[in-house]
C-alpha atoms as a PDB file:
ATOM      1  CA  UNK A   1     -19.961  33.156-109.804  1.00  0.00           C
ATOM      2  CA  UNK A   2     -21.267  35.825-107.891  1.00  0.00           C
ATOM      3  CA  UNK A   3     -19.183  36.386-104.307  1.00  0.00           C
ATOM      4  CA  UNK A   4     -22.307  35.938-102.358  1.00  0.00           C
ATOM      5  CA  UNK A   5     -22.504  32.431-103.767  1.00  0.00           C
ATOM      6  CA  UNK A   6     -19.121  31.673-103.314  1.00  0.00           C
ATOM      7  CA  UNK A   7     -19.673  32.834 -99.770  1.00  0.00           C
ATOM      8  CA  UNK A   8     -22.607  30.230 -99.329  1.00  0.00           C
ATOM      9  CA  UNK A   9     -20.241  27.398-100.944  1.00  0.00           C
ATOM     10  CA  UNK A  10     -17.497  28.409 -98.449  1.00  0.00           C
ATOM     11  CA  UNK A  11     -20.205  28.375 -95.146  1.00  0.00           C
ATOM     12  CA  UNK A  12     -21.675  25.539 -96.290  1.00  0.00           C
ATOM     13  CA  UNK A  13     -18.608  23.268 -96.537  1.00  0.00           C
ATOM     14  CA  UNK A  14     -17.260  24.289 -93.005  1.00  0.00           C
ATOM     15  CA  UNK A  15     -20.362  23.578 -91.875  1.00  0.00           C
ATOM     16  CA  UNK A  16     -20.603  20.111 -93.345  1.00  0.00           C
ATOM     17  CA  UNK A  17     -17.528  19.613 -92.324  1.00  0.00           C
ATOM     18  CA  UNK A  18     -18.140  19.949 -88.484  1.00  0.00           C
ATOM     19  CA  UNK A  19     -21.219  18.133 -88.636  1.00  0.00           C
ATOM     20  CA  UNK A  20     -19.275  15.543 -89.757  1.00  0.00           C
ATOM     21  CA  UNK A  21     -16.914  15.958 -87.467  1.00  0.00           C
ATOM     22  CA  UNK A  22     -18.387  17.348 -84.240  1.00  0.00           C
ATOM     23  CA  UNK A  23     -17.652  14.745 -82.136  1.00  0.00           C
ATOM     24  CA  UNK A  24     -13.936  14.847 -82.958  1.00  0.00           C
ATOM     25  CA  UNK A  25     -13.727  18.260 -82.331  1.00  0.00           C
ATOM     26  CA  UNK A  26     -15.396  17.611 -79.436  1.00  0.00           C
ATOM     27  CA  UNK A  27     -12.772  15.085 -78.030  1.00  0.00           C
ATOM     28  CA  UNK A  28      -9.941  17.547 -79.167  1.00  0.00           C
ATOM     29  CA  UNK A  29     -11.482  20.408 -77.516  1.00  0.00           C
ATOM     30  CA  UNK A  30     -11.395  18.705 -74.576  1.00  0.00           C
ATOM     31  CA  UNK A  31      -7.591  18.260 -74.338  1.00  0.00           C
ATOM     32  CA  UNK A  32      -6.965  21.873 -75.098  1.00  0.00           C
ATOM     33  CA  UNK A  33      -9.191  23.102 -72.347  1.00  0.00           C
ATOM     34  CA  UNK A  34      -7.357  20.695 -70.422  1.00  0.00           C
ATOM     35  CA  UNK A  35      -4.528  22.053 -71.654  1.00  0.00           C
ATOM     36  CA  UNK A  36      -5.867  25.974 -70.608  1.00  0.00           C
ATOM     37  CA  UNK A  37      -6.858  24.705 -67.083  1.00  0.00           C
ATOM     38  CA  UNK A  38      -3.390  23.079 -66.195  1.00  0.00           C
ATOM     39  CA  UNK A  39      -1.371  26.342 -67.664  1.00  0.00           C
ATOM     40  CA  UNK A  40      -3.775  28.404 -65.193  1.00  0.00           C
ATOM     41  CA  UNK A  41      -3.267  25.949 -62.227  1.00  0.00           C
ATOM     42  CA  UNK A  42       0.177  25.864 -62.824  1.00  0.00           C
ATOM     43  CA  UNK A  43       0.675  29.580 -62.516  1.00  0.00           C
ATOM     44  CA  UNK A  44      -1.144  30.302 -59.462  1.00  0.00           C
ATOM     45  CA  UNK A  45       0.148  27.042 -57.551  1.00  0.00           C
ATOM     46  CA  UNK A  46       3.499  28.106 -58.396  1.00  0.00           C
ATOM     47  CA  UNK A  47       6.488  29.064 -56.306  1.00  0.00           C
ATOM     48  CA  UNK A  48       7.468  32.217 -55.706  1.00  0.00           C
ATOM     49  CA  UNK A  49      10.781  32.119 -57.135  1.00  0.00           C
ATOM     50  CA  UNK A  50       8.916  31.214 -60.351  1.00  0.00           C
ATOM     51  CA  UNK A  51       6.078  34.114 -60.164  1.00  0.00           C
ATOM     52  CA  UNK A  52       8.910  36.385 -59.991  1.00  0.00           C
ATOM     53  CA  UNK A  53      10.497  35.357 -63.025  1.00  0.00           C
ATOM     54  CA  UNK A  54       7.173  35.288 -65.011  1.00  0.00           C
ATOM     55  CA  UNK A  55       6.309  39.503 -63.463  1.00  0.00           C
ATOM     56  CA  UNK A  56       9.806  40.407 -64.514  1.00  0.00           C
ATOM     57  CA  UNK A  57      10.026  38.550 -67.817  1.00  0.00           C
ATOM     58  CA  UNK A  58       6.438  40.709 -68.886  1.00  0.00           C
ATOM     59  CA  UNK A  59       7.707  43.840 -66.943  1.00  0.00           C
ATOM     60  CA  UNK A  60      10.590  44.180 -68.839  1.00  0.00           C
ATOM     61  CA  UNK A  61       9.098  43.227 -72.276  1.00  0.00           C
ATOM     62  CA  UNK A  62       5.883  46.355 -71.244  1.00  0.00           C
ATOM     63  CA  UNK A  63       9.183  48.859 -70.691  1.00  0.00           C
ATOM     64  CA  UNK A  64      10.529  47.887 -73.607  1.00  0.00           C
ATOM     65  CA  UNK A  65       7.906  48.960 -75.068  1.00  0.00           C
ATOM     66  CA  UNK A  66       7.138  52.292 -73.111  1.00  0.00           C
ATOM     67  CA  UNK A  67      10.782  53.190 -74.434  1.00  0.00           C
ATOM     68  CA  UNK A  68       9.661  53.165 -78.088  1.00  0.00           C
ATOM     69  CA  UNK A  69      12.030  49.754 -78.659  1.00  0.00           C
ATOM     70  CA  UNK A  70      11.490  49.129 -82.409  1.00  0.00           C
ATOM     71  CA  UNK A  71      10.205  45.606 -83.126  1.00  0.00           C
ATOM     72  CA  UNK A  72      11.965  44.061 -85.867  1.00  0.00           C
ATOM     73  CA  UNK A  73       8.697  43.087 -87.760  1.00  0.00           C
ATOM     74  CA  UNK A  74      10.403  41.240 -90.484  1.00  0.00           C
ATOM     75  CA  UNK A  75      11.798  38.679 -87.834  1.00  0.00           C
ATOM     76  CA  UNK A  76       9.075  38.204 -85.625  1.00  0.00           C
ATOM     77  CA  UNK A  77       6.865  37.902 -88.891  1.00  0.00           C
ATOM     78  CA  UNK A  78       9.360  35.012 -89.842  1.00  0.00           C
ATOM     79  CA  UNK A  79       9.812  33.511 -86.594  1.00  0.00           C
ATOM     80  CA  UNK A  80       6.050  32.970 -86.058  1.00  0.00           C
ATOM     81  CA  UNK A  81       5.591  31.945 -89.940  1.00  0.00           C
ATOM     82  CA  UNK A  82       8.157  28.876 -88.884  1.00  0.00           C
ATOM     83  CA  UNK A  83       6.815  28.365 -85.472  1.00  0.00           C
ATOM     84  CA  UNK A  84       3.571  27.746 -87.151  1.00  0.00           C
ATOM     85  CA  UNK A  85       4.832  25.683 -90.133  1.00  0.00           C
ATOM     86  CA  UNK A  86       6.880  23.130 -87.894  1.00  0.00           C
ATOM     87  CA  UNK A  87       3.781  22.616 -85.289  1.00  0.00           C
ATOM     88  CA  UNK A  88       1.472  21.999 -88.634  1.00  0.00           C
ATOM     89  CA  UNK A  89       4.365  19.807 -90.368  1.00  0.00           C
ATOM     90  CA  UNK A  90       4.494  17.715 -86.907  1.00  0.00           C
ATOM     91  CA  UNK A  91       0.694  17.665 -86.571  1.00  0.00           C
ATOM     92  CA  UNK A  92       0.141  16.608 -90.022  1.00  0.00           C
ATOM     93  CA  UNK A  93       3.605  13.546 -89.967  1.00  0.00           C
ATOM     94  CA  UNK A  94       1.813  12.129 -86.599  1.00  0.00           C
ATOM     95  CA  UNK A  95      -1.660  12.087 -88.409  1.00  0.00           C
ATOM     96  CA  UNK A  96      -0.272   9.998 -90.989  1.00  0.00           C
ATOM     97  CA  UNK A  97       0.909   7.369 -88.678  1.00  0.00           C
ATOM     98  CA  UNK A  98      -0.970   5.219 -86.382  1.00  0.00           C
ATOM     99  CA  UNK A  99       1.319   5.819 -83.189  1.00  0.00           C
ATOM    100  CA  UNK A 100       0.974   9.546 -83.985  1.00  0.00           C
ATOM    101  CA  UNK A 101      -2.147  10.094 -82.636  1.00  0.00           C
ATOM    102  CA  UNK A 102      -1.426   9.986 -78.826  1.00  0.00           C
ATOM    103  CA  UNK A 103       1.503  12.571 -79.574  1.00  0.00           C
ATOM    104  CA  UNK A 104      -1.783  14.829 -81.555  1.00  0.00           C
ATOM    105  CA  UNK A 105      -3.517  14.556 -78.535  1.00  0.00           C
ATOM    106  CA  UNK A 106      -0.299  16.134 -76.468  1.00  0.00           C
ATOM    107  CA  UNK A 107       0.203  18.803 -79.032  1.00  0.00           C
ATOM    108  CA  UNK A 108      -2.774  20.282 -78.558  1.00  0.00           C
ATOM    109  CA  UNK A 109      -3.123  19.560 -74.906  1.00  0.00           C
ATOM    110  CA  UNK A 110       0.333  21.774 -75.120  1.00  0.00           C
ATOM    111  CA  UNK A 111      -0.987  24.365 -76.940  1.00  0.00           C
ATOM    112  CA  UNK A 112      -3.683  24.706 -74.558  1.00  0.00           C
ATOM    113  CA  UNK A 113      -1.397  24.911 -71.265  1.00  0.00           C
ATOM    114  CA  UNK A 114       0.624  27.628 -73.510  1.00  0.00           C
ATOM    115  CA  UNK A 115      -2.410  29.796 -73.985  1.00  0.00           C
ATOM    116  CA  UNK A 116      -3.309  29.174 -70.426  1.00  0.00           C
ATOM    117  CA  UNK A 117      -0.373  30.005 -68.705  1.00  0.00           C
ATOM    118  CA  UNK A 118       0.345  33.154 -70.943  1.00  0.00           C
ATOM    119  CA  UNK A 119      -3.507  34.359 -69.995  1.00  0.00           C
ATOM    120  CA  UNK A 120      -3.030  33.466 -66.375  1.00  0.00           C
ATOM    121  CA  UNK A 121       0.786  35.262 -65.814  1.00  0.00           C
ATOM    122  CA  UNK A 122      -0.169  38.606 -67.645  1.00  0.00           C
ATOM    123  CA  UNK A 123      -3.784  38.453 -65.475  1.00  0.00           C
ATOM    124  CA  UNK A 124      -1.434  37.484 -62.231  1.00  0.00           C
ATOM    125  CA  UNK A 125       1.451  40.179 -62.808  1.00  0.00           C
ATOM    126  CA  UNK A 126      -0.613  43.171 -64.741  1.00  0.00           C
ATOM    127  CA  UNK A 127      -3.824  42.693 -62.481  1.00  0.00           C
ATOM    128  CA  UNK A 128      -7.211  41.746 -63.578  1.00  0.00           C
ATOM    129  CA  UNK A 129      -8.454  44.693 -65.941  1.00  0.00           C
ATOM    130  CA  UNK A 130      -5.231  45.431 -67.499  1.00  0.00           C
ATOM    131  CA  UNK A 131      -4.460  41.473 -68.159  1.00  0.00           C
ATOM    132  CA  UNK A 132      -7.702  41.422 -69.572  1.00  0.00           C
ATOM    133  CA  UNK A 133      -6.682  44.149 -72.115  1.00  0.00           C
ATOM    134  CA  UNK A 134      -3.422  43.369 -72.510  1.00  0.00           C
ATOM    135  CA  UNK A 135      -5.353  39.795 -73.803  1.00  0.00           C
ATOM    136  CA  UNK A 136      -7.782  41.434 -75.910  1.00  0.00           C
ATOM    137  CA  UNK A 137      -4.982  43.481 -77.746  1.00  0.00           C
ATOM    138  CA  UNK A 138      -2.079  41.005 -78.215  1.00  0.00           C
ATOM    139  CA  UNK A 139      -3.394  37.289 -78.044  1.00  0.00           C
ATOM    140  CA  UNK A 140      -7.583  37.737 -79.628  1.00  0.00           C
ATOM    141  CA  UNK A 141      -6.764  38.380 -82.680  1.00  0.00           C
ATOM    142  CA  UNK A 142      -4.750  35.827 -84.131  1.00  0.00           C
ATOM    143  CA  UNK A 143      -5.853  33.363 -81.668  1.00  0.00           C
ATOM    144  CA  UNK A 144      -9.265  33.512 -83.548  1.00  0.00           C
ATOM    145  CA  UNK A 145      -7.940  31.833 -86.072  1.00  0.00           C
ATOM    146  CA  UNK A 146      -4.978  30.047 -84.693  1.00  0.00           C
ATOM    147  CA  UNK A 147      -7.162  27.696 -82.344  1.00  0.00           C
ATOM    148  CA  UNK A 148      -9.607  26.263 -84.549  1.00  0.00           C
ATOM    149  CA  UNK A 149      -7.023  26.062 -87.406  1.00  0.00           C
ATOM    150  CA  UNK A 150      -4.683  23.443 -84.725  1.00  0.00           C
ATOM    151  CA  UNK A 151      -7.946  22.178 -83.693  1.00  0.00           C
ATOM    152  CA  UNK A 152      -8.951  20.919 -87.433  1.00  0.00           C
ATOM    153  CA  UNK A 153      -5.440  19.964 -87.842  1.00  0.00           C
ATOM    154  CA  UNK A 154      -5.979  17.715 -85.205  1.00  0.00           C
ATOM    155  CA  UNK A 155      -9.375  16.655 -86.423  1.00  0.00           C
ATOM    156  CA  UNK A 156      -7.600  15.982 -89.932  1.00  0.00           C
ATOM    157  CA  UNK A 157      -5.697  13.187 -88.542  1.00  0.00           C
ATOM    158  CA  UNK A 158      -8.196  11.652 -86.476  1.00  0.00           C
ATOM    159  CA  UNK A 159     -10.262  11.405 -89.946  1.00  0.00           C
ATOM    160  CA  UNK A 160      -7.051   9.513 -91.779  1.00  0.00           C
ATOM    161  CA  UNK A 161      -6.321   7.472 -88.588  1.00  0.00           C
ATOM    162  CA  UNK A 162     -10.216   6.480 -88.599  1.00  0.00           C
ATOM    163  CA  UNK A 163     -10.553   6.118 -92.044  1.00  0.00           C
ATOM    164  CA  UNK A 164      -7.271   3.767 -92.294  1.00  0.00           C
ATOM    165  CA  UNK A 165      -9.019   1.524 -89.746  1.00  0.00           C
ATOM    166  CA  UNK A 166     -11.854   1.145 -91.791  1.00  0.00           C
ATOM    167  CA  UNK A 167     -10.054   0.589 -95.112  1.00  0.00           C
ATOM    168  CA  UNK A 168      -6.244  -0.569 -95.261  1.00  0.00           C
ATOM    169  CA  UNK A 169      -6.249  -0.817 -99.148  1.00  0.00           C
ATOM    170  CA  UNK A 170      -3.227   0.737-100.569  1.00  0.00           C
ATOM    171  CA  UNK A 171      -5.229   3.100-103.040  1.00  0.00           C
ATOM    172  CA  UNK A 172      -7.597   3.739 -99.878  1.00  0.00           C
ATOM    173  CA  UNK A 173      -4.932   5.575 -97.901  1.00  0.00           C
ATOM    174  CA  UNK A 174      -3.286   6.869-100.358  1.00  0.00           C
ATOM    175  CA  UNK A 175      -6.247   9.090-100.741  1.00  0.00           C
ATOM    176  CA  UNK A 176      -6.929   9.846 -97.700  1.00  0.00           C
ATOM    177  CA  UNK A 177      -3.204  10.753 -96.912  1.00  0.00           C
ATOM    178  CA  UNK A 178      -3.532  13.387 -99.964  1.00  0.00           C
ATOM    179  CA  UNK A 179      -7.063  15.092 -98.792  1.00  0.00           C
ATOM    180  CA  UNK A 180      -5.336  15.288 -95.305  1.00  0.00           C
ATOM    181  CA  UNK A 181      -2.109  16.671 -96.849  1.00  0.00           C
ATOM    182  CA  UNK A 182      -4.068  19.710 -98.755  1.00  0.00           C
ATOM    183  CA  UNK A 183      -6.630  20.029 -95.454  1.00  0.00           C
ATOM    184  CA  UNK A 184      -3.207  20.381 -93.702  1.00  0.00           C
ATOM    185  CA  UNK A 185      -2.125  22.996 -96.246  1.00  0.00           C
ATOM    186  CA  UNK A 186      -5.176  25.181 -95.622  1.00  0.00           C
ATOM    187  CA  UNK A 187      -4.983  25.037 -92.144  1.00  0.00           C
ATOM    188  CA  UNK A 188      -1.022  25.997 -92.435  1.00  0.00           C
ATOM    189  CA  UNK A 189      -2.104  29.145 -94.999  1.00  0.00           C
ATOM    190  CA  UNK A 190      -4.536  30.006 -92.105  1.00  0.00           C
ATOM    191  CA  UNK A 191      -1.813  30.057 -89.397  1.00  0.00           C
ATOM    192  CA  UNK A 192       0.397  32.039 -91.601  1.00  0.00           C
ATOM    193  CA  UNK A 193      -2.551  34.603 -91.937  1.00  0.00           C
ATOM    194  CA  UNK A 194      -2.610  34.601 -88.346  1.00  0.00           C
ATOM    195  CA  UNK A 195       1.025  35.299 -88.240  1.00  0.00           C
ATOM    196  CA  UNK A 196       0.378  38.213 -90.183  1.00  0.00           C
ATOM    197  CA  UNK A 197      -2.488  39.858 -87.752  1.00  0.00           C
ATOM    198  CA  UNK A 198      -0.106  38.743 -84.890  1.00  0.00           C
ATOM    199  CA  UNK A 199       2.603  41.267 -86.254  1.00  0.00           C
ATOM    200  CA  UNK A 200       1.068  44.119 -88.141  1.00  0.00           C
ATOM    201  CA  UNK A 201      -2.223  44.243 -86.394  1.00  0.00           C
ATOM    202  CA  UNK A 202      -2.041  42.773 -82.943  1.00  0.00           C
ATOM    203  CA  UNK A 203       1.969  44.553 -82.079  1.00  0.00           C
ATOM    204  CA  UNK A 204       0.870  47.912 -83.201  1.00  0.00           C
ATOM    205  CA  UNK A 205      -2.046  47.747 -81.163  1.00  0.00           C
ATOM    206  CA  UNK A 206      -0.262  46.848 -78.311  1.00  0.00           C
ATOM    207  CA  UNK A 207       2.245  49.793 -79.053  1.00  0.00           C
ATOM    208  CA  UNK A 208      -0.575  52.460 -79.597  1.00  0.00           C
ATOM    209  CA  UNK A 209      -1.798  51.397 -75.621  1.00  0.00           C
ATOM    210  CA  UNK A 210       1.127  50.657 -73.869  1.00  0.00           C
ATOM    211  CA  UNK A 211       1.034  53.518 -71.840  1.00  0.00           C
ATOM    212  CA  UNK A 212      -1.945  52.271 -69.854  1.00  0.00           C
ATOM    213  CA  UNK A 213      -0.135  49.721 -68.821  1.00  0.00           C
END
C-alpha cells in the first residue's frame, strides 16, 4: 500500500472519528477552556506576594539559562515520559468506571488552568511580546499534540461510559473496555512523542533565543 493511501486511511479515520464524536469533544473542550480562563484569572487577580514568587521562579529559570546551565535531557525526557503516562493511566482507570467521569471532567479542567496560568505568568512577568515568544518556543510545540491527545483521552471514556449505559452485557463491556484500552495506548504513544519535541526540539530552541529575553 502506497503511503499516500495509507495517508487517506489515517485522515479518514480521525475524521470519522470526530464526527462521531464532535459533540463530546465539544463538552470536553469546554472544561479545558474553562480550565485556561480560571489559570489566567487567577494570575492577574492574584496577590502580590504571589506575583512575586511566579516573576522570580521564571527569572531565575531565564538566568539559568543565559549562564549556559546544561539541561540534563535524559531526566527531563523521563520525567515528562512519566508525567504523561500517570495522567493517561488515571484518565484511562476513571473512564472505565462510572464514578470516574466527574474526576475526567476535573482532569482536564486542570490541565486547562495549568496551561493557562503558565501562558498568563510568563505574559505577566516577561511582558507581552517576549511572553508571546517565550510561548511560541517552549509550550507550541508539544502542546499541538499534547491537547487533543488528553482531549480524546477524555472523549475515550465518555464513549465506554456511554456505551456501558446502553449495553451492560458482560461481553458488551468487555469490548468496549479493550478498544478504549488500545485508544488509550495511542493517545499515551502520542504524549510520549510530545515528550520528545518538548526536550530535543522545544529546550534547544529556547536555548538558541534566550538571550532576547
Amino acid at each position: 500500500m502506497r503511503k499516500q493511501e495509507k495517508r487517506n486511511i489515517i485522515l479518514n479515520a480521525i475524521k470519522e472519528h470526530i464526527e462521531q464524536n464532535l459533540k463530546k469533544y465539544v463538552i470536553v473542550s469546554i472544561f479545558f477552556l474553562i480550565g485556561i480562563i480560571a489559570g489566567v484569572i487567577f494570575v492577574n487577580y492574584a496577590q502580590e506576594e504571589i506575583h512575586n514568587q511566579i516573576g522570580n521562579t521564571i527569572t531565575t529559570f531565564l538566568d539559568c539559562l543565559k549562564n549556559e546551565y546544561q539541561i540534563d535531557s535524559i531526566n527531563l525526557l523521563k520525567s515528562s515520559i512519566g508525567n504523561h503516562i500517570i495522567f493517561a493511566f488515571i484518565l484511562w482507570f476513571m473512564g472505565c468506571t462510572i464514578i470516574g467521569i466527574p474526576i475526567v471532567y476535573g482532569m482536564i479542567t486542570f490541565r486547562g488552568f495549568s496551561l493557562g496560568y503558565t501562558i498568563s505568568s510568563l505574559l505577566f512577568t516577561l511582558g507581552t511580546g517576549k511572553g508571546i515568544l517565550f510561548c511560541l518556543l517552549y509550550l507550541l510545540l508539544q502542546n499541538l499534540l499534547i491537547i487533543p491527545a488528553i482531549l480524546a483521552l477524555a472523549v475515550s471514556g465518555l464513549r465506554l461510559y456511554q456505551a456501558i449505559m446502553k449495553d451492560r452485557r458482560k461481553e458488551n463491556i468487555k469490548i468496549e473496555i479493550i478498544r478504549h484500552t488500545i485508544f488509550s495506548l495511542f493517545m499515551t504513544l502520542i504524549l510520549m512523542f510530545a515528550s520528545l519535541l518538548e526536550v530535543y526540539i522545544s529546550n534547544p530552541l529556547l536555548q538558541i533565543c534566550i538571550s532576547y529575553f
